[in-house]
PDB file of N, CA and C in Angstrom:
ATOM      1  N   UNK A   1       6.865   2.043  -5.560  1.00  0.00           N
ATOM      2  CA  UNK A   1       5.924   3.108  -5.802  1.00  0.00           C
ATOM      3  C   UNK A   1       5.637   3.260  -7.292  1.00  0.00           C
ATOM      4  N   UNK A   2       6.903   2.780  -8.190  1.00  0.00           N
ATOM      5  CA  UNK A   2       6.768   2.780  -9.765  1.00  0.00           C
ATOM      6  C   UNK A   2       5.356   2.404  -9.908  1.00  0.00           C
ATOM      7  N   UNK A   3       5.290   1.134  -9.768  1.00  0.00           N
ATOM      8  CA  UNK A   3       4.400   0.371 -10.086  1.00  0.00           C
ATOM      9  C   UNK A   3       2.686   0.215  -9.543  1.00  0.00           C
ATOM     10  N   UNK A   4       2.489   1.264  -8.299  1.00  0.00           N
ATOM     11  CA  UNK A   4       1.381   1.884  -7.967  1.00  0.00           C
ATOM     12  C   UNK A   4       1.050   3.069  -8.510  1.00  0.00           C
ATOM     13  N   UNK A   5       1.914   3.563  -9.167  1.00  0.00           N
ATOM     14  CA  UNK A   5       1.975   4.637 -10.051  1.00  0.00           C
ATOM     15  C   UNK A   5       1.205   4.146 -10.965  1.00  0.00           C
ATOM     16  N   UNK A   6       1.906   3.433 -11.839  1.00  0.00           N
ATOM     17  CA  UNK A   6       1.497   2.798 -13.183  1.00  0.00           C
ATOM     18  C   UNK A   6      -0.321   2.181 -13.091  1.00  0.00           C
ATOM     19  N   UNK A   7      -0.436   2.180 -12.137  1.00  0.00           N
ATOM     20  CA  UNK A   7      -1.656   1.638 -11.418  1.00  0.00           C
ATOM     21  C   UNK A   7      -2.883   2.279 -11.583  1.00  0.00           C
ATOM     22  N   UNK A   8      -2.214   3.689 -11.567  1.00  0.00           N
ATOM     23  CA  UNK A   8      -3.069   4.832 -10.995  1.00  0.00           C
ATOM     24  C   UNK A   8      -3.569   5.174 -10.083  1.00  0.00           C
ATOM     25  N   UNK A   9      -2.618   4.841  -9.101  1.00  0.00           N
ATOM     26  CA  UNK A   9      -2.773   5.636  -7.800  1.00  0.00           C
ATOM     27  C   UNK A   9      -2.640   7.087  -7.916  1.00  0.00           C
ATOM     28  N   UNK A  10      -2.590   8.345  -7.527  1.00  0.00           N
ATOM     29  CA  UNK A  10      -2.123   8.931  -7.515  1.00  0.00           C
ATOM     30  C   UNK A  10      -1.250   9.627  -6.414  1.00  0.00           C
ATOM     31  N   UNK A  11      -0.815  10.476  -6.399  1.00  0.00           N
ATOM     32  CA  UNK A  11       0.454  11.261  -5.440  1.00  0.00           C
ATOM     33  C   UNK A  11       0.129  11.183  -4.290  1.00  0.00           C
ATOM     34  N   UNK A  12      -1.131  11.574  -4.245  1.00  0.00           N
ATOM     35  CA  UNK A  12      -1.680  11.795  -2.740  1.00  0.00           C
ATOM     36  C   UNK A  12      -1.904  10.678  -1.919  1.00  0.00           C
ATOM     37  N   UNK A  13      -2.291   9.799  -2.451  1.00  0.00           N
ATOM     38  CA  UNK A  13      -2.078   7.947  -1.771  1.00  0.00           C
ATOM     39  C   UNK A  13      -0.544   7.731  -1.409  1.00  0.00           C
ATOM     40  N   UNK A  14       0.055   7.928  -2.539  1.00  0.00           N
ATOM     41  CA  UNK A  14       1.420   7.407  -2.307  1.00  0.00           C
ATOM     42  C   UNK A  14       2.547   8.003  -1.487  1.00  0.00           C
ATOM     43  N   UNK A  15       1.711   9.510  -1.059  1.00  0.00           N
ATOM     44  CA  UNK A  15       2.248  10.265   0.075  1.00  0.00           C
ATOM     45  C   UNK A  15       1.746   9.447   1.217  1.00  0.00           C
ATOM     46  N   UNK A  16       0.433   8.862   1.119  1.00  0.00           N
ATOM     47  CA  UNK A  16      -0.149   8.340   2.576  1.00  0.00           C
ATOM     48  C   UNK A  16       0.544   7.360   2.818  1.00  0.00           C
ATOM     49  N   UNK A  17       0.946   6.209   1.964  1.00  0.00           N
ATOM     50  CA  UNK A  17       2.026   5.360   2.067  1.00  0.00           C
ATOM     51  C   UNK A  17       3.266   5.571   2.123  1.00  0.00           C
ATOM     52  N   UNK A  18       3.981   6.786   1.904  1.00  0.00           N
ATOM     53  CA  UNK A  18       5.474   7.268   3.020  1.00  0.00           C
ATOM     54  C   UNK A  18       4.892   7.473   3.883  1.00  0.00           C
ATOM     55  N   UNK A  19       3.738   8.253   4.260  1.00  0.00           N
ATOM     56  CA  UNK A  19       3.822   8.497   5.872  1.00  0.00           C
ATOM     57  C   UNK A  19       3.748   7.439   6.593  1.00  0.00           C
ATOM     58  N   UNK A  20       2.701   6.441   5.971  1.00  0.00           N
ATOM     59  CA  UNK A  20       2.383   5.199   7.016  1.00  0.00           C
ATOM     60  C   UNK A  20       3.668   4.023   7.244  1.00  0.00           C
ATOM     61  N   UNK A  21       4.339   4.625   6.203  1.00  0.00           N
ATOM     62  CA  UNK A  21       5.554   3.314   6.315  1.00  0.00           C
ATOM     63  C   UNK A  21       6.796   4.075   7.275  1.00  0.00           C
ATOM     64  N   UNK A  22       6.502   5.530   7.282  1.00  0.00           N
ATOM     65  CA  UNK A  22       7.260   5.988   8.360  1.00  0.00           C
ATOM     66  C   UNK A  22       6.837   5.940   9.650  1.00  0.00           C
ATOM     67  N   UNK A  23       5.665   6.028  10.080  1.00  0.00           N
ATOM     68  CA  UNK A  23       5.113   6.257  10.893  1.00  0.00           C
ATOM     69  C   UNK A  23       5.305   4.763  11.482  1.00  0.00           C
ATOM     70  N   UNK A  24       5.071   3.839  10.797  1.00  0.00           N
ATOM     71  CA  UNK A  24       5.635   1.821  11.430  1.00  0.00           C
ATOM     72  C   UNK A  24       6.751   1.592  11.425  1.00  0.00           C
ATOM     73  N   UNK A  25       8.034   2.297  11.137  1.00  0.00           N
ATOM     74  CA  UNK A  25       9.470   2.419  11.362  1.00  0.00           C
ATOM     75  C   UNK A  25      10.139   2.184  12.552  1.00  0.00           C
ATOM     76  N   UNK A  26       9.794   2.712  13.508  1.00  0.00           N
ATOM     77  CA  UNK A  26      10.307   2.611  14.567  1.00  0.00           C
ATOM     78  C   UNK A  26       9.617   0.867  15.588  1.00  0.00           C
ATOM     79  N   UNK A  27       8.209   0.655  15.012  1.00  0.00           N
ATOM     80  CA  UNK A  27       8.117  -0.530  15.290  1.00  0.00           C
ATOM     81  C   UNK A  27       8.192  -1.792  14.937  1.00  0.00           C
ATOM     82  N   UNK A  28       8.611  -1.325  13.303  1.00  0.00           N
ATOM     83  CA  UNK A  28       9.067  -2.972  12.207  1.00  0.00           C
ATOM     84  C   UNK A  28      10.784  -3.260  12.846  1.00  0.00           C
ATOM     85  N   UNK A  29      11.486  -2.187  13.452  1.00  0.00           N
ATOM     86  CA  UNK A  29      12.874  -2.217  13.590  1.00  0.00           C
ATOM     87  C   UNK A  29      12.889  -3.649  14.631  1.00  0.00           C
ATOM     88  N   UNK A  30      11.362  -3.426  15.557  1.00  0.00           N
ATOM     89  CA  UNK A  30      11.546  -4.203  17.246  1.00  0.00           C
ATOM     90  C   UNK A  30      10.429  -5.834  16.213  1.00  0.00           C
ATOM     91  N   UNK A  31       9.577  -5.593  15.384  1.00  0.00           N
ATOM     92  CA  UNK A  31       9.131  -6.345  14.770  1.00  0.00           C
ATOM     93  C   UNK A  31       8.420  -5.906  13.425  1.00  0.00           C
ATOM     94  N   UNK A  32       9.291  -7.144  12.705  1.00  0.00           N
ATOM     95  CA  UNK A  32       9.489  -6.918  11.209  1.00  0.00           C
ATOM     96  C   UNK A  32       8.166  -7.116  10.419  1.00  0.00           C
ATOM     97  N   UNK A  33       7.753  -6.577   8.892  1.00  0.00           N
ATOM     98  CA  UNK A  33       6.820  -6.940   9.193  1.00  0.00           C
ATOM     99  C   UNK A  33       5.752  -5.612   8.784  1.00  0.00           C
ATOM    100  N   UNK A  34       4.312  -5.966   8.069  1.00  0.00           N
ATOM    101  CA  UNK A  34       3.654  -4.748   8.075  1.00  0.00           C
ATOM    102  C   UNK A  34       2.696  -4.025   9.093  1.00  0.00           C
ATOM    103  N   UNK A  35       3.109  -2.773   9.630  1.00  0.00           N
ATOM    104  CA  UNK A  35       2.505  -2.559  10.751  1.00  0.00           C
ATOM    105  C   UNK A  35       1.477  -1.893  10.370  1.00  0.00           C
ATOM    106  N   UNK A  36       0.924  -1.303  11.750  1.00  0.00           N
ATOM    107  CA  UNK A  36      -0.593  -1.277  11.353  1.00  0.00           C
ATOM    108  C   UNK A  36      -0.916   0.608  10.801  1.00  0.00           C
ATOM    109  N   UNK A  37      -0.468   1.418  10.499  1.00  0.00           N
ATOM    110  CA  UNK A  37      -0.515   2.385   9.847  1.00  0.00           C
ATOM    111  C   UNK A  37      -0.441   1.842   8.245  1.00  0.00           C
ATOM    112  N   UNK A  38       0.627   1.022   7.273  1.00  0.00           N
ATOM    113  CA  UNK A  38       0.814   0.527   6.648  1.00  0.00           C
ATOM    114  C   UNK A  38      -0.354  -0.282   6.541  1.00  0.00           C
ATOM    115  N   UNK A  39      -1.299  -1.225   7.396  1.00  0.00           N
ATOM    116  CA  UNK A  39      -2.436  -2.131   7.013  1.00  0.00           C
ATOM    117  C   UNK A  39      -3.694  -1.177   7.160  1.00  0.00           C
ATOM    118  N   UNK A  40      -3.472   0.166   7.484  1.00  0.00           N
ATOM    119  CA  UNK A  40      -4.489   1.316   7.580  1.00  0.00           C
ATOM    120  C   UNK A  40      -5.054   1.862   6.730  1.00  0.00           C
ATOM    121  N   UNK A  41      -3.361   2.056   5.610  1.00  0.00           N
ATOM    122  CA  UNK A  41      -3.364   2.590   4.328  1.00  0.00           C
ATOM    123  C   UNK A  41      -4.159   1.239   3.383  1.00  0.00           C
ATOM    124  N   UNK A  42      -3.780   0.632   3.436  1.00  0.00           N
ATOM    125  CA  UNK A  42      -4.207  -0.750   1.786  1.00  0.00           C
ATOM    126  C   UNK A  42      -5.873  -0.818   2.520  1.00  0.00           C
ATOM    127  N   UNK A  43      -6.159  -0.802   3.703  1.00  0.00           N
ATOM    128  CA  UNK A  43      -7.727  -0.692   3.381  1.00  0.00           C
ATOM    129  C   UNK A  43      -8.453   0.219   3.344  1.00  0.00           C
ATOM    130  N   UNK A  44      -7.664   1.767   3.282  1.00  0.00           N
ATOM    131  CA  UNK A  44      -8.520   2.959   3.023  1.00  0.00           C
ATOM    132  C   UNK A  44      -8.039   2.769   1.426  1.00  0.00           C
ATOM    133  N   UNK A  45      -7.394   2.131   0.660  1.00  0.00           N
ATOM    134  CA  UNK A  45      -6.206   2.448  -0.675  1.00  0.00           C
ATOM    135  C   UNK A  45      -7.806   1.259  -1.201  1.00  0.00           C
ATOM    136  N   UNK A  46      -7.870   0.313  -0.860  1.00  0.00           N
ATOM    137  CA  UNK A  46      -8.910  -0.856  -1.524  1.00  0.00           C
ATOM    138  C   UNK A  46      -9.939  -0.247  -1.182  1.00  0.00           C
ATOM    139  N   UNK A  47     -10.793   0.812  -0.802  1.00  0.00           N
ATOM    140  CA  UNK A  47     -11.963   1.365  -0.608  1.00  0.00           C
ATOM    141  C   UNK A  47     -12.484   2.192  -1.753  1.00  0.00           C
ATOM    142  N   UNK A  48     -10.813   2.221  -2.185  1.00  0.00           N
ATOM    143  CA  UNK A  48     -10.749   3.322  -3.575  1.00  0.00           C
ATOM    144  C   UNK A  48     -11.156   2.578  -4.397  1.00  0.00           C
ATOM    145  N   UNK A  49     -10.895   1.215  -4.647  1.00  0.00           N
ATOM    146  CA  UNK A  49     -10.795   0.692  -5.975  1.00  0.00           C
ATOM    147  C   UNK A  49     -12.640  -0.062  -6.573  1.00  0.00           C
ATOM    148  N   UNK A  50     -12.562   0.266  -7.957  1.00  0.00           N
ATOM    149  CA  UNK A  50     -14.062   0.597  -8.437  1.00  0.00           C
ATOM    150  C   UNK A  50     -14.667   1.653  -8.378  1.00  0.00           C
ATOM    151  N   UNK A  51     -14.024   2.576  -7.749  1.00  0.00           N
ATOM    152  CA  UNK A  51     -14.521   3.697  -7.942  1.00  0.00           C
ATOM    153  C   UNK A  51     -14.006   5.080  -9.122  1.00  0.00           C
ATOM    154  N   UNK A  52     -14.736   6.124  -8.831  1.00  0.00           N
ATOM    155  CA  UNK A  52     -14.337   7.301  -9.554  1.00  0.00           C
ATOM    156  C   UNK A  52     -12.562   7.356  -8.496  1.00  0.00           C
ATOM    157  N   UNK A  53     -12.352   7.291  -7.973  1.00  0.00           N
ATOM    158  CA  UNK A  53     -11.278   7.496  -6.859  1.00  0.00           C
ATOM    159  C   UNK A  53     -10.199   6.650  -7.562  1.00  0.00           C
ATOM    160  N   UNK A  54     -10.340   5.689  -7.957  1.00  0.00           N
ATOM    161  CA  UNK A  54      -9.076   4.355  -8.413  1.00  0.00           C
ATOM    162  C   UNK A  54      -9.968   3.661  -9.476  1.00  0.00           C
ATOM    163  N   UNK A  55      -9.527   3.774 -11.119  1.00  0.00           N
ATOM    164  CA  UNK A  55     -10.390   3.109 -11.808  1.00  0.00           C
ATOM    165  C   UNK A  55      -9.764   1.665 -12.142  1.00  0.00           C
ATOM    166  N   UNK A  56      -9.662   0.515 -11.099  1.00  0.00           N
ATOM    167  CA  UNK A  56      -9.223  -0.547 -10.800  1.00  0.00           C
ATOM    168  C   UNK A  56     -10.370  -1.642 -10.208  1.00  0.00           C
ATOM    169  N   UNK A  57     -10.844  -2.941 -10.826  1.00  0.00           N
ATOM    170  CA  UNK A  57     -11.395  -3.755 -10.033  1.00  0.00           C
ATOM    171  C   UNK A  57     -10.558  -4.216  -8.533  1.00  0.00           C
ATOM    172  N   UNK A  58     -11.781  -4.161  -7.999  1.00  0.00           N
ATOM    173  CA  UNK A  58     -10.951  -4.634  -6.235  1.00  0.00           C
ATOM    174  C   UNK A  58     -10.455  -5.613  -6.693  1.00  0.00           C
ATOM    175  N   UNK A  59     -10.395  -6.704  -7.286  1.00  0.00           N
ATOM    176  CA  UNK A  59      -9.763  -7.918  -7.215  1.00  0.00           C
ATOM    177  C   UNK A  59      -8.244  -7.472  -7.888  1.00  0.00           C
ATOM    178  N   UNK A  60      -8.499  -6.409  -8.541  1.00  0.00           N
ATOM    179  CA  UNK A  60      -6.731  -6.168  -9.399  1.00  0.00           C
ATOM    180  C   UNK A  60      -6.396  -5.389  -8.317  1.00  0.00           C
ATOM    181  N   UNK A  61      -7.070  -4.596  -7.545  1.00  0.00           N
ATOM    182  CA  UNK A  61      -6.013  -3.811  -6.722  1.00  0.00           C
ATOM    183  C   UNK A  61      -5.380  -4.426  -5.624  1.00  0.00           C
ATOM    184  N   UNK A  62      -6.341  -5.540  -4.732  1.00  0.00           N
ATOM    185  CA  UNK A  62      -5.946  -6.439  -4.072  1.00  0.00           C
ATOM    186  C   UNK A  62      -4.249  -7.045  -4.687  1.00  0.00           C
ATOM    187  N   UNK A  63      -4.566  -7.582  -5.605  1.00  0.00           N
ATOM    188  CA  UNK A  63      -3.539  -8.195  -6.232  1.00  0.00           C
ATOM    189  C   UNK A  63      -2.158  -7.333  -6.679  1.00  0.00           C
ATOM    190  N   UNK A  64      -2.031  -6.080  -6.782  1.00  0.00           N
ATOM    191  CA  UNK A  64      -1.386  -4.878  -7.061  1.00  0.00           C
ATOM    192  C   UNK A  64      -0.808  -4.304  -5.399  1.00  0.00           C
ATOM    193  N   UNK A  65      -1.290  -4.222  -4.722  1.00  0.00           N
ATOM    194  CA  UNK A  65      -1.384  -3.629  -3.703  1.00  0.00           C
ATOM    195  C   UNK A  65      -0.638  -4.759  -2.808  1.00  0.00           C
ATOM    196  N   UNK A  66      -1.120  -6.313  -2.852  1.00  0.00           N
ATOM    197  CA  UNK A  66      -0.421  -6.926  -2.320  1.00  0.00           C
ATOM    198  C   UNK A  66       1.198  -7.366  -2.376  1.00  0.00           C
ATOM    199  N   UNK A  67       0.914  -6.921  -3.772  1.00  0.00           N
ATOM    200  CA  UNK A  67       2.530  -7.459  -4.586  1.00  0.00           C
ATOM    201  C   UNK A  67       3.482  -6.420  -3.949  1.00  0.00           C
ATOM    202  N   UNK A  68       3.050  -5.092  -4.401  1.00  0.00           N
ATOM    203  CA  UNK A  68       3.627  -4.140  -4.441  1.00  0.00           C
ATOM    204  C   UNK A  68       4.062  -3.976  -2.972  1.00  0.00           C
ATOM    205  N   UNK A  69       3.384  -4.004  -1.595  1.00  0.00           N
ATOM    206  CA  UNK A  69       3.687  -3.980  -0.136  1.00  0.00           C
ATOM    207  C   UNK A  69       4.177  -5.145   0.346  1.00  0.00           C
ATOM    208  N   UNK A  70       4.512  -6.150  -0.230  1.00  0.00           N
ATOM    209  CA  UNK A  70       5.085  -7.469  -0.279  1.00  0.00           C
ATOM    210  C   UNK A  70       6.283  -7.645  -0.460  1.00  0.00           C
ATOM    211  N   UNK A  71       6.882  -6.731  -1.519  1.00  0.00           N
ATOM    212  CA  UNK A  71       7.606  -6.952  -2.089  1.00  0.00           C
ATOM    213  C   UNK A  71       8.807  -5.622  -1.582  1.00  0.00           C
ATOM    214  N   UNK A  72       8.062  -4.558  -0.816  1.00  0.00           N
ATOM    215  CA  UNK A  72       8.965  -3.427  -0.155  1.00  0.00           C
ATOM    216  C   UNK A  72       9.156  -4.241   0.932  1.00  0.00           C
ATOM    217  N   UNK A  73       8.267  -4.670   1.348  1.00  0.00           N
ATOM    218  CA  UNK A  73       8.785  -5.630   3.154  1.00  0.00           C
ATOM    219  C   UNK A  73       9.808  -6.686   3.253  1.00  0.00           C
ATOM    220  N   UNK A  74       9.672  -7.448   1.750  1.00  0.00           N
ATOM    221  CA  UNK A  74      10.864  -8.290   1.828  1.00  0.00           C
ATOM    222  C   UNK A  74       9.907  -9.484   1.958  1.00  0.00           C
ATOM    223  N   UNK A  75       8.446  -9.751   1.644  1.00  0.00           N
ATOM    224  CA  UNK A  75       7.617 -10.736   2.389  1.00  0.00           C
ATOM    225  C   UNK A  75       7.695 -11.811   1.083  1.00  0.00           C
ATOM    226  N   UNK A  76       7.698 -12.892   1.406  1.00  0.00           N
ATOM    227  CA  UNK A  76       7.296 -14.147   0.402  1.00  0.00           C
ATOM    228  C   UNK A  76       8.506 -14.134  -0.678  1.00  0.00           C
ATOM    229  N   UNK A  77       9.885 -14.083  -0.053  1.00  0.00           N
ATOM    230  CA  UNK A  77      11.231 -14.256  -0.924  1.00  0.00           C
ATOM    231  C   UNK A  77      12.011 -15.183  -0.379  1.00  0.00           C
TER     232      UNK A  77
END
């Protein structure tokens, strides 16, 4: 979350991303993995970016966004 911080996300995104990563908890346990509340959030989160909302080119947030949910899942290690 540091580092979506640093991003400029703000609070209120990064609340939507505890909820959504809670809310896929009970189904990453049966399969691992980003579920779909979690893939709900990064394309309402990339809708932001270029805008007054996230002052980030889509191509950096893509790249930010991927790392960053990549790297909580345990994906590409």
């Amino acid at each position: 979350m540091t580092e979506l911080r640093k991003q400029g996300l703000d609070e209120g995104d990064l609340a939507g991303l505890d909820t959504a990563i809670a809310e896929d908890a009970p189904a990453s346990a049966e399969s691992p993995g980003i579920g779909p509340s979690v893939k709900g959030w990064i394309g309402k989160t990339l809708s932001k970016a270029g805008t007054a909302a996230w002052d980030v080119s889509v191509q950096a947030a893509v790249g930010v966004l991927g790392t960053a949910v990549s790297a909580f899942y345990g994906i590409g290690k």
